[in-house]
N, C-alpha and C. Protein backbone atom coordinates (compact mmCIF):
# COMPACT_ATOMS: atom_id res chain seq x y z
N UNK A 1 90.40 94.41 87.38
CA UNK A 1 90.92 94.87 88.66
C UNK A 1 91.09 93.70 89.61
N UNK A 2 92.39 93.59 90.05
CA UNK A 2 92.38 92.76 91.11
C UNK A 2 91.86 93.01 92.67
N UNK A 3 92.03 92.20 93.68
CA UNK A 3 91.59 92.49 94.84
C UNK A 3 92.21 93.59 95.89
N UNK A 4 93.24 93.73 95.88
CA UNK A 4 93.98 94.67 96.54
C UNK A 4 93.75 96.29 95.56
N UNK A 5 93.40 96.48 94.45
CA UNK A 5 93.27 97.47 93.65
C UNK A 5 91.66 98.40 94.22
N UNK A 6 90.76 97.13 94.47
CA UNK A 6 89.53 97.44 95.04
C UNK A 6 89.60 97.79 96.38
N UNK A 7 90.56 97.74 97.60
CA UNK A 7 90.72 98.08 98.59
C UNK A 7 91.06 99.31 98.77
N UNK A 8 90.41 100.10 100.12
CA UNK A 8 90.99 101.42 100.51
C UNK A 8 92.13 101.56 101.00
N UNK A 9 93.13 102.37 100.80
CA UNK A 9 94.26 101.83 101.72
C UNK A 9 94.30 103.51 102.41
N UNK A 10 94.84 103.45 103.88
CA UNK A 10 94.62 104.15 105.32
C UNK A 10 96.06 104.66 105.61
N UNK A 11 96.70 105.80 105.48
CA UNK A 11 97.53 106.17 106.47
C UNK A 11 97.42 106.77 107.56
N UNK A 12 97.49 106.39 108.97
CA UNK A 12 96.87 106.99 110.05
C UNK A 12 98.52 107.43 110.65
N UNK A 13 97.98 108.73 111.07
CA UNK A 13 98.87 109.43 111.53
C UNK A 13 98.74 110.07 112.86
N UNK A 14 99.47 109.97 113.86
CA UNK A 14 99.07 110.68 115.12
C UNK A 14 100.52 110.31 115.96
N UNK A 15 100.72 111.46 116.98
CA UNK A 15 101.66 111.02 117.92
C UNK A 15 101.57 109.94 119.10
N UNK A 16 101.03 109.05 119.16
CA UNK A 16 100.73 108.48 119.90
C UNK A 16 100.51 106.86 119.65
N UNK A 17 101.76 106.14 119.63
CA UNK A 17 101.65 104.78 119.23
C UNK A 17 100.55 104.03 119.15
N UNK A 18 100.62 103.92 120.73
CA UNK A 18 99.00 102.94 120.97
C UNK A 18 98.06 103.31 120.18
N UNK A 19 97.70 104.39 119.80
CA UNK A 19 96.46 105.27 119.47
C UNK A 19 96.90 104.65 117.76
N UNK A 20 97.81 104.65 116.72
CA UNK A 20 97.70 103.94 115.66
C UNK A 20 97.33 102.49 115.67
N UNK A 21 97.93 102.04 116.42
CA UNK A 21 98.00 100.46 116.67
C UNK A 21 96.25 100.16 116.35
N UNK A 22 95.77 101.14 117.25
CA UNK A 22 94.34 100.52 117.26
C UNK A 22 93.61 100.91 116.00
N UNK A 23 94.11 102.08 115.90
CA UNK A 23 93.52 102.23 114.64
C UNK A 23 93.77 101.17 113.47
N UNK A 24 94.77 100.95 113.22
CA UNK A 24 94.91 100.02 112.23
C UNK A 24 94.96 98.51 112.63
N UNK A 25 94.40 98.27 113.98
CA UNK A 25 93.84 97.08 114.10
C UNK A 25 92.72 97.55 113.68
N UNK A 26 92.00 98.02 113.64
CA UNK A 26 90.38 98.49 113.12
C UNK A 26 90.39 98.23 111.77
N UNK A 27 91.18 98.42 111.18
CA UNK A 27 91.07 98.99 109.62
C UNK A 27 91.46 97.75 108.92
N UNK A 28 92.19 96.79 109.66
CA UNK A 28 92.90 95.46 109.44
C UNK A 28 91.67 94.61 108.88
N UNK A 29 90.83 94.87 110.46
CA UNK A 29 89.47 93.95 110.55
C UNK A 29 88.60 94.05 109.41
N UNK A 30 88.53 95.16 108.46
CA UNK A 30 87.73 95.79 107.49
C UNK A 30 88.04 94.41 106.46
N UNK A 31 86.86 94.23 105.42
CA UNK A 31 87.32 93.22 104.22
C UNK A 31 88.09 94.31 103.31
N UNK A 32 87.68 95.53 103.03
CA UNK A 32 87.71 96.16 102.00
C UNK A 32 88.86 97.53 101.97
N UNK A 33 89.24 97.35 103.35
CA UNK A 33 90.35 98.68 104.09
C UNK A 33 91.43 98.34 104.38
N UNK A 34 92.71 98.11 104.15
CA UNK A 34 94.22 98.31 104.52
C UNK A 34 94.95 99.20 104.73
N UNK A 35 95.48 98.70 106.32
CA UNK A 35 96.20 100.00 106.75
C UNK A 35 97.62 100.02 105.79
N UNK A 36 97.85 101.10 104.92
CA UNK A 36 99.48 100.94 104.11
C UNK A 36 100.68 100.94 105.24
N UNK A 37 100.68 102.27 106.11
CA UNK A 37 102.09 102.50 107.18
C UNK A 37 101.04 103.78 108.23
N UNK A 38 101.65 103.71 109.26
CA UNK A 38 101.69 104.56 110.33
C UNK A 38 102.65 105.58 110.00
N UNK A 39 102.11 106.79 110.74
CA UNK A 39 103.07 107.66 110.87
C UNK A 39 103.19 108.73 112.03
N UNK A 40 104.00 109.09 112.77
CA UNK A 40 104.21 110.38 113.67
C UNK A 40 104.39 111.38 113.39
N UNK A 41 103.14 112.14 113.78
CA UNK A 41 103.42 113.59 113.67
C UNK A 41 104.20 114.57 114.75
């Protein structure tokens, strides 16, 4: 297994830009978590 295979990957979803942004600055910061894409509901 490579390194990206061992990572969680995050789709955060919400109407509210800012409110992803941060989230997946959060998830960025993680060693082991990648945000894949945002989305609007």
């Amino acid at each position: 297994m490579n390194e990206d295979s061992k990572r969680i990957r995050i789709l955060a979803v919400d109407d509210h830009p800012i409110l992803r942004q941060g989230i997946a600055g959060l998830i960025a910061d993680e060693s082991d978590m990648t945000p894949r894409s945002s989305g609007r509901s």
